[in-house]
Protein backbone atom coordinates (compact mmCIF):
# COMPACT_ATOMS: atom_id res chain seq x y z
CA UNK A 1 -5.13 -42.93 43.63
CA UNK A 2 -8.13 -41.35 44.42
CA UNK A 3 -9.13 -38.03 45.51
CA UNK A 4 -10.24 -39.11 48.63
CA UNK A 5 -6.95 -40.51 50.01
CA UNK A 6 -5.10 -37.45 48.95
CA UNK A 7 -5.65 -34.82 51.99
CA UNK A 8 -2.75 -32.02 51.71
CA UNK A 9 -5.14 -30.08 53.87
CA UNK A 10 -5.93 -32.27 56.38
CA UNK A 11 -5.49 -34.10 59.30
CA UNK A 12 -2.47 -36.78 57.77
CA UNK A 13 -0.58 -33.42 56.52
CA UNK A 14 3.19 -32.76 57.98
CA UNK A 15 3.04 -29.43 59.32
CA UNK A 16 5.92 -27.51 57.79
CA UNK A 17 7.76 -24.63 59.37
CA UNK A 18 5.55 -21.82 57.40
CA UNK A 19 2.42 -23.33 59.68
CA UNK A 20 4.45 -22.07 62.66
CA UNK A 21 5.37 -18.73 61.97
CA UNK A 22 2.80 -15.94 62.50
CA UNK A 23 4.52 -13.29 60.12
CA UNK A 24 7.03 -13.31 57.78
CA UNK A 25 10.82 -12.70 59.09
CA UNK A 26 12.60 -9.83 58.08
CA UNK A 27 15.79 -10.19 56.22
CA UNK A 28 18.99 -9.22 57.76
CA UNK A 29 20.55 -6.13 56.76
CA UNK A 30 22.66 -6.64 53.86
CA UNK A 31 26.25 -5.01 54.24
CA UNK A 32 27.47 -2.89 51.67
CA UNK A 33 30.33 -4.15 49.62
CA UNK A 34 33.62 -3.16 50.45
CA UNK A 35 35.91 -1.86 47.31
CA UNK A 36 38.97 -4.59 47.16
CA UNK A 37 42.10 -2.25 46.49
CA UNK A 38 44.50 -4.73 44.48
CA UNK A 39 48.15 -4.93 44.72
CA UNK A 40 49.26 -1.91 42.76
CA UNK A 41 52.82 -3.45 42.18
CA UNK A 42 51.24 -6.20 40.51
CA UNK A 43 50.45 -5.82 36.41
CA UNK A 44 46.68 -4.57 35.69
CA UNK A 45 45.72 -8.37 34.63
CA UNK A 46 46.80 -9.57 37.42
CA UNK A 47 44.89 -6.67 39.28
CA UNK A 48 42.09 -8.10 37.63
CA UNK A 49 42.60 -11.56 38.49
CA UNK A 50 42.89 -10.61 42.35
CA UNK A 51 39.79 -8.58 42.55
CA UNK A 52 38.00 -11.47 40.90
CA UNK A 53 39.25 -14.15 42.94
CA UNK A 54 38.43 -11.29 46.37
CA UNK A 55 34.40 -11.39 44.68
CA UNK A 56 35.01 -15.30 44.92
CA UNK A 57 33.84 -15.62 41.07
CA UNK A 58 34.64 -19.07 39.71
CA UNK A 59 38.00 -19.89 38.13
CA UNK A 60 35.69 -20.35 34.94
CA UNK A 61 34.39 -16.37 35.51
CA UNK A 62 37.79 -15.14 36.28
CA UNK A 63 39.48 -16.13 32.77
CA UNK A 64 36.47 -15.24 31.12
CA UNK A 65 36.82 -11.63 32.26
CA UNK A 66 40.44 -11.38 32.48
CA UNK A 67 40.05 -12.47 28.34
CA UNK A 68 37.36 -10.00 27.59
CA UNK A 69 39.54 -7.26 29.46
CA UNK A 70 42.36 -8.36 27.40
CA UNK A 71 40.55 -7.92 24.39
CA UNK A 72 39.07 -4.68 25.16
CA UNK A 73 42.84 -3.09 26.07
CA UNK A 74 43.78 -4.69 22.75
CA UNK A 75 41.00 -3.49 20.85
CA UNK A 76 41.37 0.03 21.94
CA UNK A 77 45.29 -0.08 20.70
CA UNK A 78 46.48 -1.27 24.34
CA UNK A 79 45.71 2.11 25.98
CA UNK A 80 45.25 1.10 29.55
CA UNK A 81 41.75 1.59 30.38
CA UNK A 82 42.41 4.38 33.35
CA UNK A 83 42.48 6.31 29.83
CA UNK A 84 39.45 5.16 28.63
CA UNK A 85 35.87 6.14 29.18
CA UNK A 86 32.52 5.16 28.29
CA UNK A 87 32.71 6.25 24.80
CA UNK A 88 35.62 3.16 23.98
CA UNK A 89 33.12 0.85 26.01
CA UNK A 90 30.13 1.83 23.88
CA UNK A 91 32.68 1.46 20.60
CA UNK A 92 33.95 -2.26 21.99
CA UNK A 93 29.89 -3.21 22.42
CA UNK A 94 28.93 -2.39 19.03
CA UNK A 95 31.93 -3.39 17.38
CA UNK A 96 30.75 -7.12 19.11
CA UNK A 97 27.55 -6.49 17.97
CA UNK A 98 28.05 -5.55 14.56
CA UNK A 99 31.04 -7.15 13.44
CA UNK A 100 31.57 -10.26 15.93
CA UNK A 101 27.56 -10.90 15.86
CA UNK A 102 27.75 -11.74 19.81
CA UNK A 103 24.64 -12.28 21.55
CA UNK A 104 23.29 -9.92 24.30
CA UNK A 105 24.46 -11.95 27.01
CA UNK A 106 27.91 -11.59 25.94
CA UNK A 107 27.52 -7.94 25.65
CA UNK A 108 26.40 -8.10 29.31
CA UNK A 109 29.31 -10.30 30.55
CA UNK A 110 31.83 -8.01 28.88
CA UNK A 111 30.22 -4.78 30.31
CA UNK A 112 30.51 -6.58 33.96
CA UNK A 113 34.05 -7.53 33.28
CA UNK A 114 35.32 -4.12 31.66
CA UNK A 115 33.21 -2.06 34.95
CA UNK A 116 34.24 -4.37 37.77
């Protein structure tokens, strides 16, 4: 092929939809989220379970934070973790880090499960 046959600029170019529009279109106002209020009959993994599946996470992301929940309460001597604060979160993180050797990623997922 050579460079004369390939025009993207000129006259044998689709137009696409960008060559239409004048200015750029605003995006539409993003909602805030809602806080889901679980069941409070139901037991706290479960509460866990039916917040996730109200954020439509995957089934995948749902037992992956319902496990690294489990482990934290476990961790921390199965205090429930209305007791807890940031200073057992910080102590779970580094305990990963240190003694588990986890990557930073996992760090992150297990912060996101513990706060949500």
């Amino acid at each position: 092929m050579n460079s004369e046959s390939f025009r993207p600029e000129g006259p044998g170019r689709r137009p696409r939809a960008a060559d239409f529009r004048s200015e750029p279109r605003p995006s539409p106002p993003r909602r805030p989220l809602e806080r889901y209020v679980p069941n409070p009959k139901l037991r706290f993994l479960d509460q866990c379970r039916e917040v996730t599946r109200s954020r439509q996470f995957s089934l995948r992301t749902e037992e992956a934070y319902v496990d690294l929940i489990r482990r934290f309460i476990v961790w921390n001597g199965r205090r429930h973790p209305r007791e807890m604060g940031a200073a057992e979160v910080r102590a779970f993180l580094t305990h990963l880090a240190a003694e588990r050797h986890v990557g930073a990623s996992t760090q992150n997922q297990v912060l996101e499960a513990v706060e949500s």
